[in-house]
C-alpha atoms as a PDB file:
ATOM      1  CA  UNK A   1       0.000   0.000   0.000  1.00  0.00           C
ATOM      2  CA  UNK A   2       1.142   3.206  -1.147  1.00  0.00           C
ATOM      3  CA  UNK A   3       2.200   5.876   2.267  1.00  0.00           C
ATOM      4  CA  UNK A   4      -0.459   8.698   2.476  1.00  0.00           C
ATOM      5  CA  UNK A   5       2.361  11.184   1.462  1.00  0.00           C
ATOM      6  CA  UNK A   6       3.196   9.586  -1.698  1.00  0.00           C
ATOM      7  CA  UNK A   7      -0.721   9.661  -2.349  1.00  0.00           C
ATOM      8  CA  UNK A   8      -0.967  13.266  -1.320  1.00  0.00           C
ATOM      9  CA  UNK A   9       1.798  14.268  -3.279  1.00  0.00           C
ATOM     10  CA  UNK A  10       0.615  12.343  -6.500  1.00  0.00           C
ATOM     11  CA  UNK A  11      -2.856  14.757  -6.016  1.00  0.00           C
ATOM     12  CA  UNK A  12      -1.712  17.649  -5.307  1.00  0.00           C
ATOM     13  CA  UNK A  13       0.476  17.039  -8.776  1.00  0.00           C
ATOM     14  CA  UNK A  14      -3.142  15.687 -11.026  1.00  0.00           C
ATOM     15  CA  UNK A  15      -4.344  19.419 -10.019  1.00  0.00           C
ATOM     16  CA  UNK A  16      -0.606  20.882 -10.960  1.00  0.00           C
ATOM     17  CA  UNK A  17      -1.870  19.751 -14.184  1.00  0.00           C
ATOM     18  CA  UNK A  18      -4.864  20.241 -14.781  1.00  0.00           C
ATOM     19  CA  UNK A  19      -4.080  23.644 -13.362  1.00  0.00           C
ATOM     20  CA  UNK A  20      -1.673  23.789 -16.358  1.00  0.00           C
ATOM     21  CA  UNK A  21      -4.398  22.995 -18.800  1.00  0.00           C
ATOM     22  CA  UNK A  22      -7.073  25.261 -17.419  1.00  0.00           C
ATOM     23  CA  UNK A  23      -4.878  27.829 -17.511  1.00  0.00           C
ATOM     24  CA  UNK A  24      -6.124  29.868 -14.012  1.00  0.00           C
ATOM     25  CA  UNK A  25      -3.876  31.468 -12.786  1.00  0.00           C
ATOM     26  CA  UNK A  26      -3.188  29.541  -8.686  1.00  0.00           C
ATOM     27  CA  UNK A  27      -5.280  27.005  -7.359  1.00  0.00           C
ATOM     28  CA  UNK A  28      -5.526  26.775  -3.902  1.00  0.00           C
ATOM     29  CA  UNK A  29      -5.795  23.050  -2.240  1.00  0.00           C
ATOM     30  CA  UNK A  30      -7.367  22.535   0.984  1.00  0.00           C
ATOM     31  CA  UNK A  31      -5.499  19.814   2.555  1.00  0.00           C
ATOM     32  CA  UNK A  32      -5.886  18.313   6.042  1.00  0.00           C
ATOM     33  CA  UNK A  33      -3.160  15.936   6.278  1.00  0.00           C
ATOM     34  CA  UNK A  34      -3.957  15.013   9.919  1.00  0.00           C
ATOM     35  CA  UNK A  35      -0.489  13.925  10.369  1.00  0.00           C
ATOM     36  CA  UNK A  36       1.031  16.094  13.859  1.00  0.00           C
ATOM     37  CA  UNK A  37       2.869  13.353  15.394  1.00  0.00           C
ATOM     38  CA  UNK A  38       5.830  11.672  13.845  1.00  0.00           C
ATOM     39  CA  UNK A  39       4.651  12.482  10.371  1.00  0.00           C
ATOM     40  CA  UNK A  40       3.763  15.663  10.551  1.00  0.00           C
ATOM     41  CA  UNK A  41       7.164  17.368   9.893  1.00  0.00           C
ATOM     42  CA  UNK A  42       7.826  14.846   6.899  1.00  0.00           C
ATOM     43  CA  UNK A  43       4.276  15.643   5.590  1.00  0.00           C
ATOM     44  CA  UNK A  44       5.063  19.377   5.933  1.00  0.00           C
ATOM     45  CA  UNK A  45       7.942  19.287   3.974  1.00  0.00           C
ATOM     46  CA  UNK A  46       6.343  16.953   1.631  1.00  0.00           C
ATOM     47  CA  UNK A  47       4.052  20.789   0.970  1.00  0.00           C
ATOM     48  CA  UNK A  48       6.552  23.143   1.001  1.00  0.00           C
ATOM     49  CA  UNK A  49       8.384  21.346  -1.404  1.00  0.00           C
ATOM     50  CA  UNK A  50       5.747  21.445  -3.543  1.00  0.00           C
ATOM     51  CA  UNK A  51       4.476  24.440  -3.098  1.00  0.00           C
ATOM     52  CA  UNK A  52       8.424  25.679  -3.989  1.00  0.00           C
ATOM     53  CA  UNK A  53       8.647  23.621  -7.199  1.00  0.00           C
ATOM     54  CA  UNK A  54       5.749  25.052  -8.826  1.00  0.00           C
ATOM     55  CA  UNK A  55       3.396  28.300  -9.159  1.00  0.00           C
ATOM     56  CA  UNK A  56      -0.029  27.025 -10.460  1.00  0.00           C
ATOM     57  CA  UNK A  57      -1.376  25.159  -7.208  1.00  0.00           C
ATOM     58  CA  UNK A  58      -0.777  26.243  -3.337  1.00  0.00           C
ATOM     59  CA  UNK A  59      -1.453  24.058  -0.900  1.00  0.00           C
ATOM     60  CA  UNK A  60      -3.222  25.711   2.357  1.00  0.00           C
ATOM     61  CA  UNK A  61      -2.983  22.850   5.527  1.00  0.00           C
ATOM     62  CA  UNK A  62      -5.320  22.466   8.370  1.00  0.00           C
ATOM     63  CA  UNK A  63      -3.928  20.576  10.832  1.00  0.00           C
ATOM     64  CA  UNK A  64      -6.814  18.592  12.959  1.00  0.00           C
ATOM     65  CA  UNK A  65      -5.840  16.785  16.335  1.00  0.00           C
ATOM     66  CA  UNK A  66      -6.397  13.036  15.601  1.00  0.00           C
ATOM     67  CA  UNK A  67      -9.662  11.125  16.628  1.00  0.00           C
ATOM     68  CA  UNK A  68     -13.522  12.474  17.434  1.00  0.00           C
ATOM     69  CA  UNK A  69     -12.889  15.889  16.542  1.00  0.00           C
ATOM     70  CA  UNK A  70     -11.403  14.905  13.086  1.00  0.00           C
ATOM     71  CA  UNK A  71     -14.151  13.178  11.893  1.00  0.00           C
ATOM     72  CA  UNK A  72     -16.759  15.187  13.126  1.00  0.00           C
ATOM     73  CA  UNK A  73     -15.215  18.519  11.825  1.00  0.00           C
ATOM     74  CA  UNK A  74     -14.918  16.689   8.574  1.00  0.00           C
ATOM     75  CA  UNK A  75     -18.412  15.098   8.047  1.00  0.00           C
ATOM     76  CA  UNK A  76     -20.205  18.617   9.173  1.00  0.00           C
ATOM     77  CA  UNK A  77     -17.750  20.855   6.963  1.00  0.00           C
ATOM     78  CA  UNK A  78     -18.442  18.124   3.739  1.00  0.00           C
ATOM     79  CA  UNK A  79     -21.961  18.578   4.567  1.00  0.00           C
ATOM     80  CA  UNK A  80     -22.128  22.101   4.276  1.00  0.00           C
ATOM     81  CA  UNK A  81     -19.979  22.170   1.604  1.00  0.00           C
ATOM     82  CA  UNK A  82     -17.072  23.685   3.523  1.00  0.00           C
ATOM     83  CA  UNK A  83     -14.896  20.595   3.745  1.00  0.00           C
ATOM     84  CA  UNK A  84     -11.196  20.277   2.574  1.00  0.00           C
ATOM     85  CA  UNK A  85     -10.384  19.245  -0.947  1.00  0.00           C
ATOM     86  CA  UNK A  86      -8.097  16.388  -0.072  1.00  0.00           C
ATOM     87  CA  UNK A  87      -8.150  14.650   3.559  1.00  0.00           C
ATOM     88  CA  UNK A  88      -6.120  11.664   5.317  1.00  0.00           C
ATOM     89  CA  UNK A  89      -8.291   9.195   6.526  1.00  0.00           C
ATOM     90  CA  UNK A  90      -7.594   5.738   8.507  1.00  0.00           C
ATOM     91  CA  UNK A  91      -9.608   2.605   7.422  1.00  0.00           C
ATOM     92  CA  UNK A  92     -10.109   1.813  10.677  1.00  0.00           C
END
């Protein structure tokens, strides 16, 4: 199974592109990555890397702590439209 930043990475570069073929100008990504522990530095650098290599998409985190509050922040900002454009989520 593929890590969740290798995943995050590979959509944050689809909208690079299709950025690219829209032509608009930056796209800003809402991302909550929900990693703070032991990934949460990697996954941050994961962004700013991106966010460096390229103009056309930005990504703008929200950091959630883990658990309850995650998922219920999620499911009632989804449901009013207000949720993020790309989330980490556990199977479990």
């Amino acid at each position: 199974m593929a890590k969740p930043q290798s995943l995050i990475a590979l959509v944050l570069a689809l909208l690079r592109a299709c950025a690219s073929q829209t032509g608009a100008q930056v796209i800003a990504v809402r991302l909550w990555p929900l990693f703070g522990g032991g990934d949460g530095p990697r996954m941050q650098t994961i962004i700013k890397e991106f966010d460096a290599a390229q103009q056309e998409v930005r990504a703008i985190t929200t950091i959630l702590p883990w658990g309850e509050l995650f998922y219920s922040k999620r499911i009632t900002a989804s449901a009013v439209g207000a949720g993020p454009d790309v989330a980490a989520l556990h199977l479990s």
